[in-house]
Protein backbone atom coordinates (compact mmCIF):
# COMPACT_ATOMS: atom_id res chain seq x y z
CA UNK A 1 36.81 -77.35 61.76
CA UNK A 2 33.96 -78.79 63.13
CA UNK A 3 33.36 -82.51 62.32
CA UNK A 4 31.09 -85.19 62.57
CA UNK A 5 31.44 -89.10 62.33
CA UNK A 6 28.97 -92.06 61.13
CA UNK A 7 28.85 -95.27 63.21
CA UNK A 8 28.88 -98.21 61.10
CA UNK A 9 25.62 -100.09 63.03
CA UNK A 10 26.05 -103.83 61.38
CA UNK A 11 29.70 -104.11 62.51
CA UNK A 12 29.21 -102.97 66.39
CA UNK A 13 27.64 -103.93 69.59
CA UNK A 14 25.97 -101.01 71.32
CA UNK A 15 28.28 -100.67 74.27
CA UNK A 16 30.78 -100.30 71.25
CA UNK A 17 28.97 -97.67 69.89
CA UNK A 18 28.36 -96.24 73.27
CA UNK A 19 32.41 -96.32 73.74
CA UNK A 20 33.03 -95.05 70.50
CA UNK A 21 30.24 -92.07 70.99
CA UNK A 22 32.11 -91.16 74.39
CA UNK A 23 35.86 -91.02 72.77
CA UNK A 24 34.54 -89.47 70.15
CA UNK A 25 33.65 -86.76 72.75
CA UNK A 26 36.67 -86.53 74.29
CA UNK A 27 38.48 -86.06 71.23
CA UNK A 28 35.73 -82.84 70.16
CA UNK A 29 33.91 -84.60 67.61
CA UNK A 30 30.80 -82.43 67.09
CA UNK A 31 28.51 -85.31 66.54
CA UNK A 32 27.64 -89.30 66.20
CA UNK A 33 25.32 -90.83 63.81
CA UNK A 34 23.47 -94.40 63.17
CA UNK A 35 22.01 -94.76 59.73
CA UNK A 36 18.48 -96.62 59.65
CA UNK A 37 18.45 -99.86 58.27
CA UNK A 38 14.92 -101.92 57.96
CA UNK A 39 15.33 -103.87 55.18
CA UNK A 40 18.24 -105.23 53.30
CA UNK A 41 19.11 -108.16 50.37
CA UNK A 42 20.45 -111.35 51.89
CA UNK A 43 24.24 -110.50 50.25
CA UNK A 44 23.73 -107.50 52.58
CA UNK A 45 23.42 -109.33 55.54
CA UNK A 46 25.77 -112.17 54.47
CA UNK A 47 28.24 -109.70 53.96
CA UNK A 48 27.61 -106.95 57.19
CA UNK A 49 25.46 -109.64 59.20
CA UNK A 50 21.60 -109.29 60.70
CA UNK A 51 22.03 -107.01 63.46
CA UNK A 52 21.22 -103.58 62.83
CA UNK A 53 19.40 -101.51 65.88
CA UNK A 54 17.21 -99.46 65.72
CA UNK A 55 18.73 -95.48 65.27
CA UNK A 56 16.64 -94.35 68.19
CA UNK A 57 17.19 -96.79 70.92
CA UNK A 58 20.80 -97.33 69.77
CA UNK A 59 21.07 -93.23 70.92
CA UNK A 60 19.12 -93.17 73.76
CA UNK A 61 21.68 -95.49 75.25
CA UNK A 62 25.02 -93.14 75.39
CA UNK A 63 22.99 -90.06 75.59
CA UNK A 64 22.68 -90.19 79.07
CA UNK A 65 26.26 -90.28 79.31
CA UNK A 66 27.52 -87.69 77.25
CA UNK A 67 27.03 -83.99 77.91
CA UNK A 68 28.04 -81.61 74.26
CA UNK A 69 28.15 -84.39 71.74
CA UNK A 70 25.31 -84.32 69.20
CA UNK A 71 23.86 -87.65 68.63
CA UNK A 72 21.57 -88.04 65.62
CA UNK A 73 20.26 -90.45 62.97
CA UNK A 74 22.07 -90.03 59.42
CA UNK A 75 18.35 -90.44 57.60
CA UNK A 76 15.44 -91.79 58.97
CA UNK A 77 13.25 -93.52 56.69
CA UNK A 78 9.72 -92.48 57.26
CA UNK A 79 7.93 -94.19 55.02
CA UNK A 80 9.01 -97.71 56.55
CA UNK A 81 8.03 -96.17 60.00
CA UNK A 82 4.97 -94.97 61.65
CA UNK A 83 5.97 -91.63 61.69
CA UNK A 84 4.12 -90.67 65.36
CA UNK A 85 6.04 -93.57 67.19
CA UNK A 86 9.27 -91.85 64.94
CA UNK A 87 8.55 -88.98 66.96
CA UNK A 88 7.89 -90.31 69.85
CA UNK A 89 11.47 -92.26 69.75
CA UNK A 90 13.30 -89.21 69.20
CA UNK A 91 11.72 -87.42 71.69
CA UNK A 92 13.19 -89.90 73.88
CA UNK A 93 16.38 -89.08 72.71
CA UNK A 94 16.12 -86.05 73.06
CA UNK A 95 15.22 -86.31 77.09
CA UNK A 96 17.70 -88.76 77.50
CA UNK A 97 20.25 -86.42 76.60
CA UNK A 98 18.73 -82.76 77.45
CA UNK A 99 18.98 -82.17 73.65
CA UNK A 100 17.44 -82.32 70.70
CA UNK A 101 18.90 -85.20 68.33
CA UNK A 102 19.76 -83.85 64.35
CA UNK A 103 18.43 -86.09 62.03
CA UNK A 104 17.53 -86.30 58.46
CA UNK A 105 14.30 -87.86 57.29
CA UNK A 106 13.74 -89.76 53.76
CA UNK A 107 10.05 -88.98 52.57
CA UNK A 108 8.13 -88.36 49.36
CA UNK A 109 9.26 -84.43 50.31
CA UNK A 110 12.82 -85.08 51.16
CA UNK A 111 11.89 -83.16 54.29
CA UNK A 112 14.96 -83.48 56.54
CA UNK A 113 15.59 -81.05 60.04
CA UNK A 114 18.57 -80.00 61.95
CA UNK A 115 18.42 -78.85 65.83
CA UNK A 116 21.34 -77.56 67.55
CA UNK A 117 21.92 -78.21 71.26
């Protein structure tokens, strides 16, 4: 069974995340995700707190260090981004860790894409 994990982004650091990425590795997980956040109500952040990273820099961070793990963002929500410097980001990624990262996208098309390593 192959299975996949969510990191939740408001309650971690990033070396956490980087730590959890790499156990979750060890242990055969087949991949990590952030979730994009821009926005939220203040009873969000009261409750979770104000520090959400960005999904794309938040990855390019362990994926130098992990070698079959797939590393993606849960959904990316394009309309709050320009979607060229999206790209761009996740082509980062994706040379940081000699992979493309899976993602989903939220658009007006609900256009999402999956690449395997």
């Amino acid at each position: 069974m192959k299975i996949s994990v969510v990191l939740p982004i408001w309650q971690l650091t990033i070396k956490e995340a980087e730590l959890l990425t790499l156990r979750a590795e060890e242990l055969g997980v087949e991949g990590v995700f952030v979730p994009d956040h821009i926005l939220a109500k203040r009873a969000t952040t009261q409750h979770y707190g104000a520090h959400w990273p960005d999904p794309f820099s938040l990855l390019a961070f362990p994926a130098g260090r992990t070698r079959h793990i797939q590393l993606g963002a849960s959904v990316i929500v394009l309309p709050y981004r320009n979607a060229l410097v999206a790209a761009k980001a996740a082509a980062t990624v994706d040379q940081a860790s000699g992979g493309p990262p899976r993602s989903s996208t939220a658009s007006p098309r609900g256009h999402g894409f999956r690449a395997g390593r």
